[in-house]
Protein backbone atom coordinates (compact mmCIF):
# COMPACT_ATOMS: atom_id res chain seq x y z
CA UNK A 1 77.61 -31.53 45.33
CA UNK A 2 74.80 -33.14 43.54
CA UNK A 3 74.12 -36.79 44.45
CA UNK A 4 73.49 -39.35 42.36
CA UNK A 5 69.85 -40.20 40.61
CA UNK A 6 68.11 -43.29 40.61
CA UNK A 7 66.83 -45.53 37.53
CA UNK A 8 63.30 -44.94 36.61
CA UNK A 9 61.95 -48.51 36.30
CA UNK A 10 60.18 -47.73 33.10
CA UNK A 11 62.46 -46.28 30.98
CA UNK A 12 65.62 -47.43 32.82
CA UNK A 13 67.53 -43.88 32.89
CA UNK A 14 69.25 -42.04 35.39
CA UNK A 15 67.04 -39.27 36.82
CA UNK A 16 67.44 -37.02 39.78
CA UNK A 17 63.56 -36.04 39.63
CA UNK A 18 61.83 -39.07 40.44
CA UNK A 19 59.35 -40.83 42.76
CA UNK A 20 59.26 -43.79 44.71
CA UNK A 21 56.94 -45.84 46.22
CA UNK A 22 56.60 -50.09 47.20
CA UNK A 23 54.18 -51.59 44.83
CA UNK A 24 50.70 -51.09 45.30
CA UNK A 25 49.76 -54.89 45.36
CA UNK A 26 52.82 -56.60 47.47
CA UNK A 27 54.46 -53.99 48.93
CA UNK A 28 57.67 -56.02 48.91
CA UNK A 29 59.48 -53.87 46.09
CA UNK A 30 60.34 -49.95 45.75
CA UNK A 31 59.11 -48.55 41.86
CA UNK A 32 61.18 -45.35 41.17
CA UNK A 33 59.49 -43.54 38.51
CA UNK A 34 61.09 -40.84 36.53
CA UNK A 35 58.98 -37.31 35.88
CA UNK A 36 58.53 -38.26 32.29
CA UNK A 37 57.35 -41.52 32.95
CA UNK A 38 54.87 -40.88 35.01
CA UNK A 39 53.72 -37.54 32.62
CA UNK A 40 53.29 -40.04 29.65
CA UNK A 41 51.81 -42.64 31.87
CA UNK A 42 54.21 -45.25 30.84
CA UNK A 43 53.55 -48.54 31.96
CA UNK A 44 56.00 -50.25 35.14
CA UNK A 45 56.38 -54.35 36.15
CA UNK A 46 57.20 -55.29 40.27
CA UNK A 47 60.21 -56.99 40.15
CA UNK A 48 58.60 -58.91 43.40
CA UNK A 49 55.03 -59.87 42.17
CA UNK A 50 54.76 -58.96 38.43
CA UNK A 51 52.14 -56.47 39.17
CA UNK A 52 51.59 -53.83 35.83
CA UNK A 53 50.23 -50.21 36.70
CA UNK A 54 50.17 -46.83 34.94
C-alpha cells in the first residue's frame, strides 16, 4: 500500500518525493517541497511569517 503524498508548497501538487523542513526564519511552519521544485529552484512563501527562499 502506498500512502498518500503531500502538497509541494510551490507548485501545489501531490507528490510522494518531497522534503520538508520549518522555515528557516520562524520556524513556526513546515515547507514541503516537491523534487521538481526544488531542481528548478522555484520560489516558496511561510504561511507563518511571509518569509521567500529558493
Amino acid at each position: 500500500m502506498v500512502l498518500p503524498g503531500k502538497n509541494c508548497i510551490s507548485c501545489g501538487r501531490l507528490t510522494n518525493e518531497y522534503t520538508e523542513f520549518k522555515c528557516p526564519q520562524c520556524g513556526k511552519s513546515v515547507i514541503i517541497r516537491c523534487y521538481h521544485c526544488r531542481e528548478i529552484s522555484n520560489t516558496y512563501k511561510c504561511t507563518e511569517c511571509g518569509f521567500e527562499g529558493p
